[in-house]
Structure formats: structure tokens, C-alpha cells
Protein backbone atom coordinates (compact mmCIF):
# COMPACT_ATOMS: atom_id res chain seq x y z
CA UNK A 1 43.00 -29.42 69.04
CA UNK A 2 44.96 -27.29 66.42
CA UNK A 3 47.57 -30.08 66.49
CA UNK A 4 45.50 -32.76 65.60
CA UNK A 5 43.99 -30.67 62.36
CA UNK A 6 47.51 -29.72 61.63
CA UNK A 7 48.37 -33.61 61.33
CA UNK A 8 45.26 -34.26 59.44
CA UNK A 9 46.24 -31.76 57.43
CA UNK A 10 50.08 -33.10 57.05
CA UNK A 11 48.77 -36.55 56.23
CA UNK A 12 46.59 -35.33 53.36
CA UNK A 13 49.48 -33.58 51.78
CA UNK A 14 51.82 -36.33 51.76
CA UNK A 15 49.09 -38.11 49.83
CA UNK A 16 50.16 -36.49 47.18
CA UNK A 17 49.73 -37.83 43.05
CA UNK A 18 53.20 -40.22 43.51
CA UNK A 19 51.30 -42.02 46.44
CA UNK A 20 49.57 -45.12 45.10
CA UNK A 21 45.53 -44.82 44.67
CA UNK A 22 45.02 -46.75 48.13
CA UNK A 23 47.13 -44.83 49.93
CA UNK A 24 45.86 -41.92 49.02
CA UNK A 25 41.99 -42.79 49.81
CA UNK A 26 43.47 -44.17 53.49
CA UNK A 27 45.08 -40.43 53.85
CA UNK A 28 41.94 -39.01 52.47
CA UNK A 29 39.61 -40.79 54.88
CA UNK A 30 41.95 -40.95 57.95
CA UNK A 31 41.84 -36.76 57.73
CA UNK A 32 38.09 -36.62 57.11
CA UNK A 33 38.14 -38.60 60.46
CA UNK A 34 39.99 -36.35 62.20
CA UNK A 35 38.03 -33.31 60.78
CA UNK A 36 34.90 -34.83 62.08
CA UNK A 37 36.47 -35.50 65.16
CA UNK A 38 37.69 -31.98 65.83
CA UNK A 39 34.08 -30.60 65.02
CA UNK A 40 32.87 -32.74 67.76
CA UNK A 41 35.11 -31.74 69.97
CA UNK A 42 34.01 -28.21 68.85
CA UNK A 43 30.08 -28.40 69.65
CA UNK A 44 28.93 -26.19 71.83
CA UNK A 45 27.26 -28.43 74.00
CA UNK A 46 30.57 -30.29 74.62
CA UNK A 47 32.55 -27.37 75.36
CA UNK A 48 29.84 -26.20 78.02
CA UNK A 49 30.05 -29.80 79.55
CA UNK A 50 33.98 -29.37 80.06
CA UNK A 51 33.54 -25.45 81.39
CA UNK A 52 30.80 -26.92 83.56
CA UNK A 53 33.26 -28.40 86.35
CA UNK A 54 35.58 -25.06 86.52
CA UNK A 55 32.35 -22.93 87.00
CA UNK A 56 30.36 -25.27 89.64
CA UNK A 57 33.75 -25.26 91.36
CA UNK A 58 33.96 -21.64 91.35
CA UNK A 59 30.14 -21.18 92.19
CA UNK A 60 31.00 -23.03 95.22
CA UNK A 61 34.15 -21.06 96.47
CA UNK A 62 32.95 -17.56 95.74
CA UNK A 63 29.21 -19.16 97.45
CA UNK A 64 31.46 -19.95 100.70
CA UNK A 65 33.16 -16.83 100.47
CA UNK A 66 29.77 -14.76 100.71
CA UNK A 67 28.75 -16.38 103.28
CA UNK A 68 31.50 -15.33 105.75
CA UNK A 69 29.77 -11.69 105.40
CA UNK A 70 26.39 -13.10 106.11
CA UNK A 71 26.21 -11.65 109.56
CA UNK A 72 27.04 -8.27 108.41
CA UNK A 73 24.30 -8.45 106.08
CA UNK A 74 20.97 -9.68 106.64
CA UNK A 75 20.34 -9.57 102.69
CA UNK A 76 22.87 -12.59 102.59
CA UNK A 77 21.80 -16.00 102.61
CA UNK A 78 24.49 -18.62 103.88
CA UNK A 79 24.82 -21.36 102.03
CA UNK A 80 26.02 -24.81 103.12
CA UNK A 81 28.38 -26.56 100.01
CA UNK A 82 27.49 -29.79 100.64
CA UNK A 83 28.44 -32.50 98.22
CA UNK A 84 24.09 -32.80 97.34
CA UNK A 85 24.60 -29.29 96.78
CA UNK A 86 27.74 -29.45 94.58
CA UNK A 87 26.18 -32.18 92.69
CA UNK A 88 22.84 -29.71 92.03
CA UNK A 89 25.03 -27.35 91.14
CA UNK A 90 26.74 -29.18 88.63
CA UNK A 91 23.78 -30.97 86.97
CA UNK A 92 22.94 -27.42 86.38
CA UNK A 93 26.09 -26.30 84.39
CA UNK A 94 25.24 -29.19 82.83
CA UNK A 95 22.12 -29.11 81.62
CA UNK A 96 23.09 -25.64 80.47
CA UNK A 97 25.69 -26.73 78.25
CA UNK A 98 23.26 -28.91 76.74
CA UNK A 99 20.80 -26.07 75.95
CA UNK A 100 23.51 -24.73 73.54
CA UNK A 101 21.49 -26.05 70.58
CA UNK A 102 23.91 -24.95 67.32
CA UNK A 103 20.45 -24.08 65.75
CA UNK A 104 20.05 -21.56 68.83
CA UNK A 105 23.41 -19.88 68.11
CA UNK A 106 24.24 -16.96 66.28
CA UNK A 107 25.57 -16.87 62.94
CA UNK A 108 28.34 -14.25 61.97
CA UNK A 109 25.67 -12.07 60.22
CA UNK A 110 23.20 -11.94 62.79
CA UNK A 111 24.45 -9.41 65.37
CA UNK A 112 24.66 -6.30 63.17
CA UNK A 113 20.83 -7.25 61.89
CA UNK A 114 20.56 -8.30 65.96
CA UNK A 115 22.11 -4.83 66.85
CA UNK A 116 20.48 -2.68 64.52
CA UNK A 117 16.66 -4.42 65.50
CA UNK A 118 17.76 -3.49 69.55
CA UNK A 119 18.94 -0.02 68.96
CA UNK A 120 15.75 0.43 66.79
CA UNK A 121 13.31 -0.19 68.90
CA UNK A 122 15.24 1.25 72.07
CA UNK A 123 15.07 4.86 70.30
CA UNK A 124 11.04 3.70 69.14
CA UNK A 125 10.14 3.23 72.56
CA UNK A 126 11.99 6.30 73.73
CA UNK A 127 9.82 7.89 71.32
CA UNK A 128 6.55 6.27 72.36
CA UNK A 129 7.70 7.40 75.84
CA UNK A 130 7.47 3.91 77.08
CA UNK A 131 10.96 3.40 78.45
CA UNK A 132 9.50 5.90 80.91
CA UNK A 133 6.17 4.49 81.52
CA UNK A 134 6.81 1.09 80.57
CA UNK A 135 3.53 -0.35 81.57
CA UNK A 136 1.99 1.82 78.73
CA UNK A 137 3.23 -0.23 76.49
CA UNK A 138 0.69 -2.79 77.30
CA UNK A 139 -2.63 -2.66 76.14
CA UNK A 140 -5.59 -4.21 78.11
CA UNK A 141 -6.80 -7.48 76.33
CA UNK A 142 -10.98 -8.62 76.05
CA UNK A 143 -11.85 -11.50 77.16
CA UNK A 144 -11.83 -14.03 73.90
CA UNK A 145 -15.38 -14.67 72.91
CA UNK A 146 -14.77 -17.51 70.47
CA UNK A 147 -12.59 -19.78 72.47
CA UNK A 148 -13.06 -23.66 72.10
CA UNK A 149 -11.96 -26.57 74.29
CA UNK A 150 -12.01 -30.58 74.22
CA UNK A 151 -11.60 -32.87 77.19
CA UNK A 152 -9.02 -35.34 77.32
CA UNK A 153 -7.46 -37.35 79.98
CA UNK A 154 -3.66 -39.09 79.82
CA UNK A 155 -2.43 -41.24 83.29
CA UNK A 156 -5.60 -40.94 85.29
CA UNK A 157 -5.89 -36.92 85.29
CA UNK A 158 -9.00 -35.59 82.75
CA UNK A 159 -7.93 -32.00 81.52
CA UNK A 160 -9.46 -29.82 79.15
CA UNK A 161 -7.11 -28.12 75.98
CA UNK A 162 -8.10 -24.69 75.67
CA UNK A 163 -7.98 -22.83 72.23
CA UNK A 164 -8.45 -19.36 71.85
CA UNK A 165 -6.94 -16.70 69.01
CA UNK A 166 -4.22 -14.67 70.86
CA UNK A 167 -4.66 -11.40 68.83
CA UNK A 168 -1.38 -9.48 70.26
CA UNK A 169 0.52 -7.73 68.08
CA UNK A 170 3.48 -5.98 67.83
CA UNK A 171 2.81 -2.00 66.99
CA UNK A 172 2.55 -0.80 64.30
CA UNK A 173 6.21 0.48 63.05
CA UNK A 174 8.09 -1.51 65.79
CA UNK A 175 11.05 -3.27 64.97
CA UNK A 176 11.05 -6.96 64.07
CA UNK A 177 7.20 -6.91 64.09
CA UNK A 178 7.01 -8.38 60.41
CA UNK A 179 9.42 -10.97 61.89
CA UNK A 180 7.46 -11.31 65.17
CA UNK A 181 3.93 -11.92 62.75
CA UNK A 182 5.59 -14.60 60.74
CA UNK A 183 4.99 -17.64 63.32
CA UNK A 184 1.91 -17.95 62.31
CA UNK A 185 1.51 -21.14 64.84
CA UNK A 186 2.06 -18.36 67.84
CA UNK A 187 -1.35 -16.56 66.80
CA UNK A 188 -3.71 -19.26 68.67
CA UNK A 189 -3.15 -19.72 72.12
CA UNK A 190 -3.46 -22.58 73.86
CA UNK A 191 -3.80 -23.66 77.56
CA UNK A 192 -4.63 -27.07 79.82
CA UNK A 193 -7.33 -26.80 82.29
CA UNK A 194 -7.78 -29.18 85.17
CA UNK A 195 -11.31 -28.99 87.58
CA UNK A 196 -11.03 -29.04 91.10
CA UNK A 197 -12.41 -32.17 92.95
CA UNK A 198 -15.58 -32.35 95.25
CA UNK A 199 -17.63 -29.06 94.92
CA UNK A 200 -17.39 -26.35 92.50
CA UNK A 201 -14.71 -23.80 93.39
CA UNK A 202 -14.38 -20.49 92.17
CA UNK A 203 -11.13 -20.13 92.73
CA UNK A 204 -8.28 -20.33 90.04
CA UNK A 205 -4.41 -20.56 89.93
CA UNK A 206 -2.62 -19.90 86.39
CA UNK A 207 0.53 -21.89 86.15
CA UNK A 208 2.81 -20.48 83.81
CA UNK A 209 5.52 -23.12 82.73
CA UNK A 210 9.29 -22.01 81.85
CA UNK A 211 11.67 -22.30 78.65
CA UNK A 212 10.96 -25.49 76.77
CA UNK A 213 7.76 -27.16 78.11
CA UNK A 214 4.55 -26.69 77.09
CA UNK A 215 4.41 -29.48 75.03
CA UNK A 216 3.28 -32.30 76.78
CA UNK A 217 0.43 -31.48 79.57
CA UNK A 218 1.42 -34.61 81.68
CA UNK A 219 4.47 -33.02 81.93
CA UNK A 220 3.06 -29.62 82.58
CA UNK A 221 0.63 -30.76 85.17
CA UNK A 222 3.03 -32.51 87.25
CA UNK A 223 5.58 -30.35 87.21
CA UNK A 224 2.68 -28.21 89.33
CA UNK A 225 1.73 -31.03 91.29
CA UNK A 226 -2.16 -30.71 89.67
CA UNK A 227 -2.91 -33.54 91.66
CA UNK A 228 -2.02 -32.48 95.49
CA UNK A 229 -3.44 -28.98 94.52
CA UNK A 230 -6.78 -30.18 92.86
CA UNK A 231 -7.26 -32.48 95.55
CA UNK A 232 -7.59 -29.16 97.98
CA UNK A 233 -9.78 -27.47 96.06
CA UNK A 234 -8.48 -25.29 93.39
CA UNK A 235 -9.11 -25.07 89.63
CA UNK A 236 -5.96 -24.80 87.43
CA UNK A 237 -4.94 -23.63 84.06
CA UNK A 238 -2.02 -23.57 82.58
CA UNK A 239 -1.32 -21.37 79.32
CA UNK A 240 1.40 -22.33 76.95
CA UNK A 241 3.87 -19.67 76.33
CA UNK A 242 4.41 -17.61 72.85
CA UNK A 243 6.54 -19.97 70.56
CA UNK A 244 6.29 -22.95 72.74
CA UNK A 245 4.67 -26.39 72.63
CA UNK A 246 1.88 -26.17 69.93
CA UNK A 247 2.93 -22.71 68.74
CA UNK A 248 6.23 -23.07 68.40
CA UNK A 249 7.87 -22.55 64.49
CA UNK A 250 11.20 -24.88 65.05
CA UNK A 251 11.96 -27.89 65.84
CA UNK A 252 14.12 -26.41 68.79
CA UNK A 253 11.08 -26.02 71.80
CA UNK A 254 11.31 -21.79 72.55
CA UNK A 255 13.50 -22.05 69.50
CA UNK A 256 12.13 -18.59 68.16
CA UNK A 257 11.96 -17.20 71.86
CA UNK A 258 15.99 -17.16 73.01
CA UNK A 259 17.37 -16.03 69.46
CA UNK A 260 20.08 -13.40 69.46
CA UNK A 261 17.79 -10.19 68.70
CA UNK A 262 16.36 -9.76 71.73
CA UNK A 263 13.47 -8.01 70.80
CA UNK A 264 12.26 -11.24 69.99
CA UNK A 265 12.04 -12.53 73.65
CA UNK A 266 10.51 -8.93 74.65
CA UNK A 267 7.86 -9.77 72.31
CA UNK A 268 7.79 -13.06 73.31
CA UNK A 269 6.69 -12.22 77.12
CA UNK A 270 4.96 -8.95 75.77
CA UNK A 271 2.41 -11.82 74.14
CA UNK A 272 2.58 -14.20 77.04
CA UNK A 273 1.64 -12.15 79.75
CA UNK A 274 -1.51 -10.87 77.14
CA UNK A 275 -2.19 -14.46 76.70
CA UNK A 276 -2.66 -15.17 80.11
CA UNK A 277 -4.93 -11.70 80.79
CA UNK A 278 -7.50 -13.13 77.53
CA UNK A 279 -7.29 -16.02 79.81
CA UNK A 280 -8.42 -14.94 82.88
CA UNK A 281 -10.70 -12.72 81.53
CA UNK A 282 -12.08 -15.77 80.26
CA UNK A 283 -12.27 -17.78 83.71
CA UNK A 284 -13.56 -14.87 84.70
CA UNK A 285 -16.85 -14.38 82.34
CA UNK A 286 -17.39 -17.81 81.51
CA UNK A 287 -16.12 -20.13 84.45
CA UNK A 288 -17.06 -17.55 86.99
CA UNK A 289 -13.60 -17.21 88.13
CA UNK A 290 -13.73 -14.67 91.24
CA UNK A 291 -10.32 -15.05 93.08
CA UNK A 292 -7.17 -15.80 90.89
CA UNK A 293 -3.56 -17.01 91.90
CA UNK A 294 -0.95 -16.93 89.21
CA UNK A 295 2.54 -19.37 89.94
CA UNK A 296 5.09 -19.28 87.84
CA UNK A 297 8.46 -21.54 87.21
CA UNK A 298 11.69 -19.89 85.93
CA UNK A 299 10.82 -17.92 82.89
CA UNK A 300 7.58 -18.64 83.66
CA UNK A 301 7.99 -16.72 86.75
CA UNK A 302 8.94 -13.60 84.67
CA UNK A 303 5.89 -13.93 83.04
CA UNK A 304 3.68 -14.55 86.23
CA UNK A 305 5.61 -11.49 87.80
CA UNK A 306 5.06 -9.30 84.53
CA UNK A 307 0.85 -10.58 84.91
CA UNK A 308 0.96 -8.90 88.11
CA UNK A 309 2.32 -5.80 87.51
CA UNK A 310 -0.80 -5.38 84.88
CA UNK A 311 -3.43 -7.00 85.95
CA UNK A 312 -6.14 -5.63 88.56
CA UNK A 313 -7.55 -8.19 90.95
CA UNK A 314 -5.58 -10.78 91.64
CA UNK A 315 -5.14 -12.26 94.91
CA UNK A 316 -1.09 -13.63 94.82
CA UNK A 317 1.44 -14.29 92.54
CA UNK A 318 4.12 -17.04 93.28
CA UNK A 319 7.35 -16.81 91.73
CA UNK A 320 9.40 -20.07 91.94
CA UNK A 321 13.27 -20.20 91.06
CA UNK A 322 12.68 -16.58 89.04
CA UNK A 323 14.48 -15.72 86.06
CA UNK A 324 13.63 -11.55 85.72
CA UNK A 325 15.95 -10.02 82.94
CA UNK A 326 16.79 -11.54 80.13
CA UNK A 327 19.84 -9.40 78.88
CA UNK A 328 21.51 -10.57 82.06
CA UNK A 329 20.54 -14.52 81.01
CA UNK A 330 22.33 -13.65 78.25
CA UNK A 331 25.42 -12.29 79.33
CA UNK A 332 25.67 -14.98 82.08
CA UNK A 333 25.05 -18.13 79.72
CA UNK A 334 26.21 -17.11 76.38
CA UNK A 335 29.92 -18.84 75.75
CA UNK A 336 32.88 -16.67 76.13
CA UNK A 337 33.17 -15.99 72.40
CA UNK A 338 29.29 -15.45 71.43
CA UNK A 339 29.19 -12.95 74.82
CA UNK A 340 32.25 -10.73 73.34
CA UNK A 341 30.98 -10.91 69.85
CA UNK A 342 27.54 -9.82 71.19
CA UNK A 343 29.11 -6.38 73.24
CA UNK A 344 31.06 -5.29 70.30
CA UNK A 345 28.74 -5.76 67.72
CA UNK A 346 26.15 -3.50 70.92
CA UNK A 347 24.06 -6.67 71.16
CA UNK A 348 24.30 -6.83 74.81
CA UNK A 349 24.63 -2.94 75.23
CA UNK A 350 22.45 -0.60 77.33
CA UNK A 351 20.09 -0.81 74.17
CA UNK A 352 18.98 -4.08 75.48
CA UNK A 353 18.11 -3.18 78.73
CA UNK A 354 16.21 -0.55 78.12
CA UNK A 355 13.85 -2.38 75.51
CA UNK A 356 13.56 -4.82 77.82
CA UNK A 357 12.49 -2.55 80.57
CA UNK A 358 8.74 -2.59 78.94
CA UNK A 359 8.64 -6.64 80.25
CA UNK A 360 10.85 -6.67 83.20
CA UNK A 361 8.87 -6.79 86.68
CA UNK A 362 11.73 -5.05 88.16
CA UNK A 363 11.28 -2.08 86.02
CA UNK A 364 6.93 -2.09 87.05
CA UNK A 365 5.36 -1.82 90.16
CA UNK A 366 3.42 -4.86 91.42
CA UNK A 367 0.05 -4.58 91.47
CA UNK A 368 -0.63 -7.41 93.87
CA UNK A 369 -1.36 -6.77 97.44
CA UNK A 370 2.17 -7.23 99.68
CA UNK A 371 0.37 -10.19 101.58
CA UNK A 372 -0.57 -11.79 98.43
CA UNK A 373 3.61 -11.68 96.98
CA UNK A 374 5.78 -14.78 97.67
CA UNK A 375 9.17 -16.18 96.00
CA UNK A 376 11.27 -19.43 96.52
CA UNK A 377 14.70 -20.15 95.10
CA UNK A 378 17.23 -22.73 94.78
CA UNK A 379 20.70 -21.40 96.60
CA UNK A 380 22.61 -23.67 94.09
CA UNK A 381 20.70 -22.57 91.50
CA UNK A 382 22.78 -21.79 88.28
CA UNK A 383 20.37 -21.27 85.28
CA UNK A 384 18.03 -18.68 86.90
CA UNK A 385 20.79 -17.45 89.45
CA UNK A 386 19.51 -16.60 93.63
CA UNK A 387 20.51 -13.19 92.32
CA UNK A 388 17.41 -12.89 89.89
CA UNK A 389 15.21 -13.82 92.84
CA UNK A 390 17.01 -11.62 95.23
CA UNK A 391 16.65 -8.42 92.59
CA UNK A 392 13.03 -9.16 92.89
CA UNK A 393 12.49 -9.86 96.84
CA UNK A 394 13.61 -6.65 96.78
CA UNK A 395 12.21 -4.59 94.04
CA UNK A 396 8.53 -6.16 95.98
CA UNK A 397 9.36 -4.63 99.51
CA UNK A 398 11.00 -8.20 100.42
CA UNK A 399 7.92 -10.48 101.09
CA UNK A 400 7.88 -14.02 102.32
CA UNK A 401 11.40 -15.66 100.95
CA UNK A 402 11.29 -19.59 100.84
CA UNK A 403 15.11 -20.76 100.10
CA UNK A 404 16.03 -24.44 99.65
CA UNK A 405 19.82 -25.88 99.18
CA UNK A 406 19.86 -27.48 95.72
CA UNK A 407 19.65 -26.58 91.97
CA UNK A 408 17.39 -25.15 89.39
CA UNK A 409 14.94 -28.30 89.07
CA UNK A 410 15.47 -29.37 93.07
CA UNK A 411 12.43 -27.34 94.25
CA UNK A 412 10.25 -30.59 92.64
CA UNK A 413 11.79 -32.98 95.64
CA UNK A 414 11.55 -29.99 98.24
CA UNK A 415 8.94 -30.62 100.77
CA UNK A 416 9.85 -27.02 102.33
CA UNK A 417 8.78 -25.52 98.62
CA UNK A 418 5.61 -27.84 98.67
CA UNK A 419 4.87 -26.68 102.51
CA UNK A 420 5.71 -23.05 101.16
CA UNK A 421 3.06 -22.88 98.06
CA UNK A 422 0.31 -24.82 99.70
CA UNK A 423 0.61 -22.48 102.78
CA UNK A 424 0.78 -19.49 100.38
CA UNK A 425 -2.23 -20.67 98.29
CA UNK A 426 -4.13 -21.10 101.69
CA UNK A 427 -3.34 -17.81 103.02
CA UNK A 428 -4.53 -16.45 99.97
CA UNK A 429 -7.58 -18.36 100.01
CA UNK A 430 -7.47 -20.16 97.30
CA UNK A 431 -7.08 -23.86 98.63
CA UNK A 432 -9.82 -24.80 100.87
CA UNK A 433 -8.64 -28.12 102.64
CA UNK A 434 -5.38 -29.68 104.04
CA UNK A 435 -3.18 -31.98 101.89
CA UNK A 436 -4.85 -35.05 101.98
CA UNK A 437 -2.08 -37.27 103.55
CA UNK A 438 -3.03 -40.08 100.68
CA UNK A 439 -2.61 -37.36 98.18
CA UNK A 440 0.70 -35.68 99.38
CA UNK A 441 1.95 -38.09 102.30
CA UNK A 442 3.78 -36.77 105.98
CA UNK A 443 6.39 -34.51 104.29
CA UNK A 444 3.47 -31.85 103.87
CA UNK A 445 2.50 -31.99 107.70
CA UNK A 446 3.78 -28.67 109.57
CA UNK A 447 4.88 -25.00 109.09
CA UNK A 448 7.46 -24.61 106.38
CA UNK A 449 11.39 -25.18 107.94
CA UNK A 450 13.01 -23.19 105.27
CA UNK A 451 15.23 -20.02 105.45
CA UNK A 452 12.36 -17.81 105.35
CA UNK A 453 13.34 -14.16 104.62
CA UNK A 454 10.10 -11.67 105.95
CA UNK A 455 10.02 -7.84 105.88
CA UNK A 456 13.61 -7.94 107.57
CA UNK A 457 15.64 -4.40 107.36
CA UNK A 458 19.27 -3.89 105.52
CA UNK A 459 20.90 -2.72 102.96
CA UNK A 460 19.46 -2.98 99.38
CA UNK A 461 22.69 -2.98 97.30
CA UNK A 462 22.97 -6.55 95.03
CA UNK A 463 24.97 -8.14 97.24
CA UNK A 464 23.39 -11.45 97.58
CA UNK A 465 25.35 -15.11 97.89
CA UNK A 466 24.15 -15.87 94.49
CA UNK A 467 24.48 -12.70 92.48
CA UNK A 468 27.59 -14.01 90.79
């Protein structure tokens, strides 16, 4: 790469003034092609697709590796490197290369500002005493009395859009609040509702989408399977996160969310998981909500697991492929140079994790009932890594464990995830009726034939297939 800008280079300076005007504008544009061509080759987004191959391939090795210790540790989950698998695995590293928006990168002068914002608030909340008792950092939200909504329907499913003013705020003297305050499109929430079918139910599940939907409700509701779910008898709602969809500031979707300072994502759950508590106070004084599920995907499993840990009263909390810490996101998915820039500058320090401790539901006690706790996970998964859900299986007291051999999106074609949530939901009592085979066809019939992890005894040390 350094060879072909040293030729461009060359070739410009041999068009020097005794060249003849035409040879000189060839030189000129031949270099300016090469330029472009090296900046291409220097995107982000490219690089990550070459480094994707290397890393599935050493996902794989160190997955089989793991493995061989699975029977002297019943924390391990084997994992069969298959080529479906290895193709999951790489579609992953893929599509994670592609989330390497340059507009999402960090510019040289952003990690002192970055640095200075983390260590801030990390002495702030010492202060407040909230690294200590981090759930006092959360205040309890009212129920929003001036919320409006408007039916609409889109490929044969009616919805309602829910508006409502959100009302969180950073407190007062806390680091990057001003900065935090200045999306003004964040301050209304907003949330899709969908009725159940046949008679009036009173139960509710809040499905909390992850990083980068939120803007299109189709795509929202599917993604949950609305359908098969309304079909048995459940309401649904699902809330748009802080800076996404319709309150997003940038043309990047969680563009504000993932920046370097990452007291911007701790605010950014911090709102979210307020958000959804205005919202099921809402169900719950003017829908006459009485039992309440909340299922989240991804990051918006951090956000259903974070609900949990504050809210009173709620019957079960599903968290699907779970990303829980978002300093260790970082430090797994930043490139090689961004990640060393980020320690030395104290980015990425111990700062991080301990402002992040007020949103982490490893860090909070859940206060869902044991029987009402489930997770699933994607072995191959390589955005939000087995290891996040394995941290959090155990941080619960290890409660049902629903594992399926693919990638980060692959739970969608799973029928053992689909078997797993609607017999989750129904233990719970919030779905009333069986999958209607038109609905959800003979892949739902049965008891769930996944590596099911319950209650089992062993070691608690990280030392799970997918922690690397």
C-alpha cells in the first residue's frame, strides 16, 4: 500500500515544468487515481472485511479447543464447527466490519475530550455514591399523562405509534449532560403498539429492539414475530431506543449512541430503560396492563435486563443473543489502532467500567422472580459474544439457557429459539393459546431440543466457549 503512494508520488515528480502540459495533467490525474485508490483501500469497513476471515478462522479453532474441556466443566458449552456454523460466523465479522461507519470513528481530538468526560463522571458518581449503589442512580419515572397515539397499518398488521415526552435527564452537574440535552429529537419517545387478537388480554410483552432499528415498525414487528405472538394472545409494544429511529440526530441510525465518550451510551440506556418504565406505567393506568413480559434483542437485551433490575412487578424478562457491557463491545470491536489509541489516551480504562456500572445488569440485582428469567444465545455469535450471555446466566443464578449453533441474527430461523420464547411466555402466563399451526406451522410443535442449561452446579470463573 505504501508502495503504490510512493509511485504515485514518483510519477508526480517527474511531471515536473520541462514535461509538456499533457503529460503533466496525465501524471497529475494518474496519481490522484492512485490516491483515491489507496483511501479505499484504507476504509474502515474494507479493512474489517479482510480481518474478518483471520478472526472467524480463529473463532473457530480456539471454539474447538474449548470444547475439549467441556466435560471438565459443566459451564462449557461444546460447540460443533460446522461449515453453517463457519459461514454464521463469518457473516458476522462481516457485518461488523461494515458497522465501521467513518462518521462513527474517532477523530484525533476526541479521546482526551472522550477521556476527560469518563474520568469526570467516574469521580461524580463516586461522589454521588452511586458506583456503590448503582441502582440509586435511577430515579422512578410517572406514568406520562399527555401521551398521544395514531393507528396505522403497513403489510396486513394495524399498529398504533405511541408518542409520549421522555422527560429523563442527565443530573444536574454530570458530565456531557449539556451534550446529552442537545438531541433535541431524543426528548419524545416513541413506541409501536400491536393488540392482541380475539378477546381483550391484559397481558403485555415490551420488545426492546437492538443497535440500529427502530426505524421502520415492519421491521421491528417482525423481527419479534408480532404475528405468531398476537395470534396467542398477547399485547405488544415496542419502544424505540434513545437516539434511534425517530429520535435519532445523524444520519448514522444509533449514530449519537456508540460514539467514543462513553458516557454517551450510559446515558443512552440510562434514558431507555426510563423510557420503557413511563411506558409501562402507561399500559398499566390506561390499557389496564396487569402482567408484563419484557424481551429484548442484543442491546436491546441490555436494556430489557437493566428494566428488570428496576422495575417492581414484572412477571419475566427474556434476553435474546445479550450484549451486557459496553466497554467490553468496545475493546472487542474497535480496530487494532482506534483500541490502542483509546487505552493510552484512558478511554477504555477502569474509568469506563465503573461509569458504566450504574447501567450494567451485571453490576444490579434482578428484580424478577428466578422462574420468570430466561436467555438464548447464538454459539457462533460474534457481535454480542456467548460470553456476554454466559456473564449474565450467571450473574442471575443460571436460569433456563436456550443455545442454538449459528450467528448473531440466526436465532430468527431457529425453531428451538421460537419453541424457547413461546414456552417461556406461556410459563409466565402471558400467552394464552398454542401456536396456531396456520400461524407458525410444525416447527413450533414439541418441547424445545436445544442445549438447555438449568440450575446445573460448577465453577463460576468466565470460562465459557465463547468468552474470547
Amino acid at each position: 500500500m505504501s508502495g503504490i503512494a510512493g509511485r504515485a508520488r514518483l510519477t508526480s515528480s517527474e511531471a515536473g515544468a520541462g514535461e509538456p502540459p499533457k503529460t503533466r495533467l496525465f501524471a497529475k490525474v494518474t496519481a490522484t487515481k492512485l490516491v483515491s485508490i489507496v483511501m479505499v483501500d484504507l476504509d474502515p469497513r474494507a479493512l474489517g472485511v479482510l480481518r474478518a476471515f483471520p478472526r472467524a478462522a480463529g473463532f473457530l479453532t480456539r471454539a474447538n479447543r474449548r470444547t475439549a474441556s467441556a466435560g471438565e466443566d459443566d459451564t462449557v458449552v461444546p460447540v460443533r464447527t460446522t461449515a453453517g456454523l463457519a459461514a454464521q460466523v463469518l457473516l458476522d465479522e462481516v457485518v461488523i466490519a461494515m458497522f465501521r461507519h467513518p462518521r462513527l470513528l474517532p477523530r484525533g481530538v476526541d479521546y482526551a475530550a472522550a477521556a476527560a468526560d469518563i474520568e469526570a463522571a467516574s469521580v461524580f458518581f463516586e461522589e454521588n455514591g452511586w458506583l456503590e449503589r448503582p441502582s440509586d442512580y435511577h430515579d422512578d419515572p410517572p406514568a406520562p399523562t399527555d401521551a398521544m397515539s395514531w393507528k396505522h397499518q403497513s403489510a396486513g398488521m394495524r399498529y398504533e405509534h405511541i408518542v409520549y415526552p421522555s422527560e429523563w435527564e442527565p443530573h444536574a452537574g454530570e458530565p456531557g449532560r449539556d451534550r446529552w440535552l442537545s438531541h433535541h429529537s431524543n426528548r419524545t419517545a416513541h413506541a409501536w403498539a400491536v393488540k392482541s387478537a380475539g378477546r381483550a388480554s391484559d397481558s403485555w410483552l415490551i420488545c426492546v429492539h437492538g443497535f440500529g432499528m427502530g426505524h421502520s415498525p415492519m421491521l421491528d414487528l417482525r423481527s419479534f414475530r408480532a404475528p405468531q405472538l398476537r395470534a396467542q394472545g398477547v399485547n405488544l409494544a415496542f419502544p424505540v431506543l434513545a437516539l434511534h429511529g425517530p429520535r435519532a440526530s445523524g444520519p448514522v441510525r444509533g449514530e449519537g449512541l456508540m460514539t467514543i465518550d462513553l458516557v454517551d451510551s450510559m446515558h443512552g440506556l440510562a434514558q431507555s430503560a426510563w423510557d420503557i418504565r413511563r411506558l409501562i406505567a402507561w399500559l398499566r393506568a390506561e390499557r389496564g396492563a396487569r402482567r408484563i413480559g419484557i424481551f429484548g434483542h442484543s442491546l436491546g437485551a441490555h436494556v430489557a435486563a437493566l428494566v428488570g433490575a428496576l422495575e417492581d412487578d414484572v412477571q419475566c424478562v427474556i434476553c435474546g443473543i445479550p450484549e451486557v457491557d459496553i466497554p467490553d463491545m468496545f475493546r472487542r470491536h474497535s480496530p487494532p489502532e482506534i483500541e490502542r489509541r483509546a487505552y493510552q489516551e484512558g478511554v477504555l480504562g477502569p474509568a469506563a467500567d465503573s461509569v458504566h456500572k450504574v447501567v450494567s445488569p451485571l453490576a444490579l440485582e434482578c428484580r424478577v422472580p428466578f422462574e420468570g428469567r430466561y436467555i438464548f444465545a447464538g454459539l457462533g455469535d460474534r457481535m454480542a459474544t456467548f460470553g456476554h450471555a454466559r456473564k449474565l446466566w450467571l450473574h442471575w443464578g443460571r436460569p433456563p439457557l436456550a443455545t442454538y449453533h449459528g450467528g448473531h441474527v440466526g436465532f430468527f430461523w431457529s425453531a428451538t429459539v421460537r419453541r424457547f420464547v413461546e414456552d417461556a411466555l406461556r410459563s409466565c402466563g402471558l400467552l394464552r393459546t398454542a401456536p396456531p399451526p396456520d400461524v407458525t406451522g410444525d416447527e413450533t410443535r414439541g418441547r424445545p431440543s436445544a442445549t438447555v442449561a438449568q440450575s446445573a452446579a460448577g465453577p463460576a470463573e468466565e470460562s465459557g466457549v465463547q468468552s474470547a
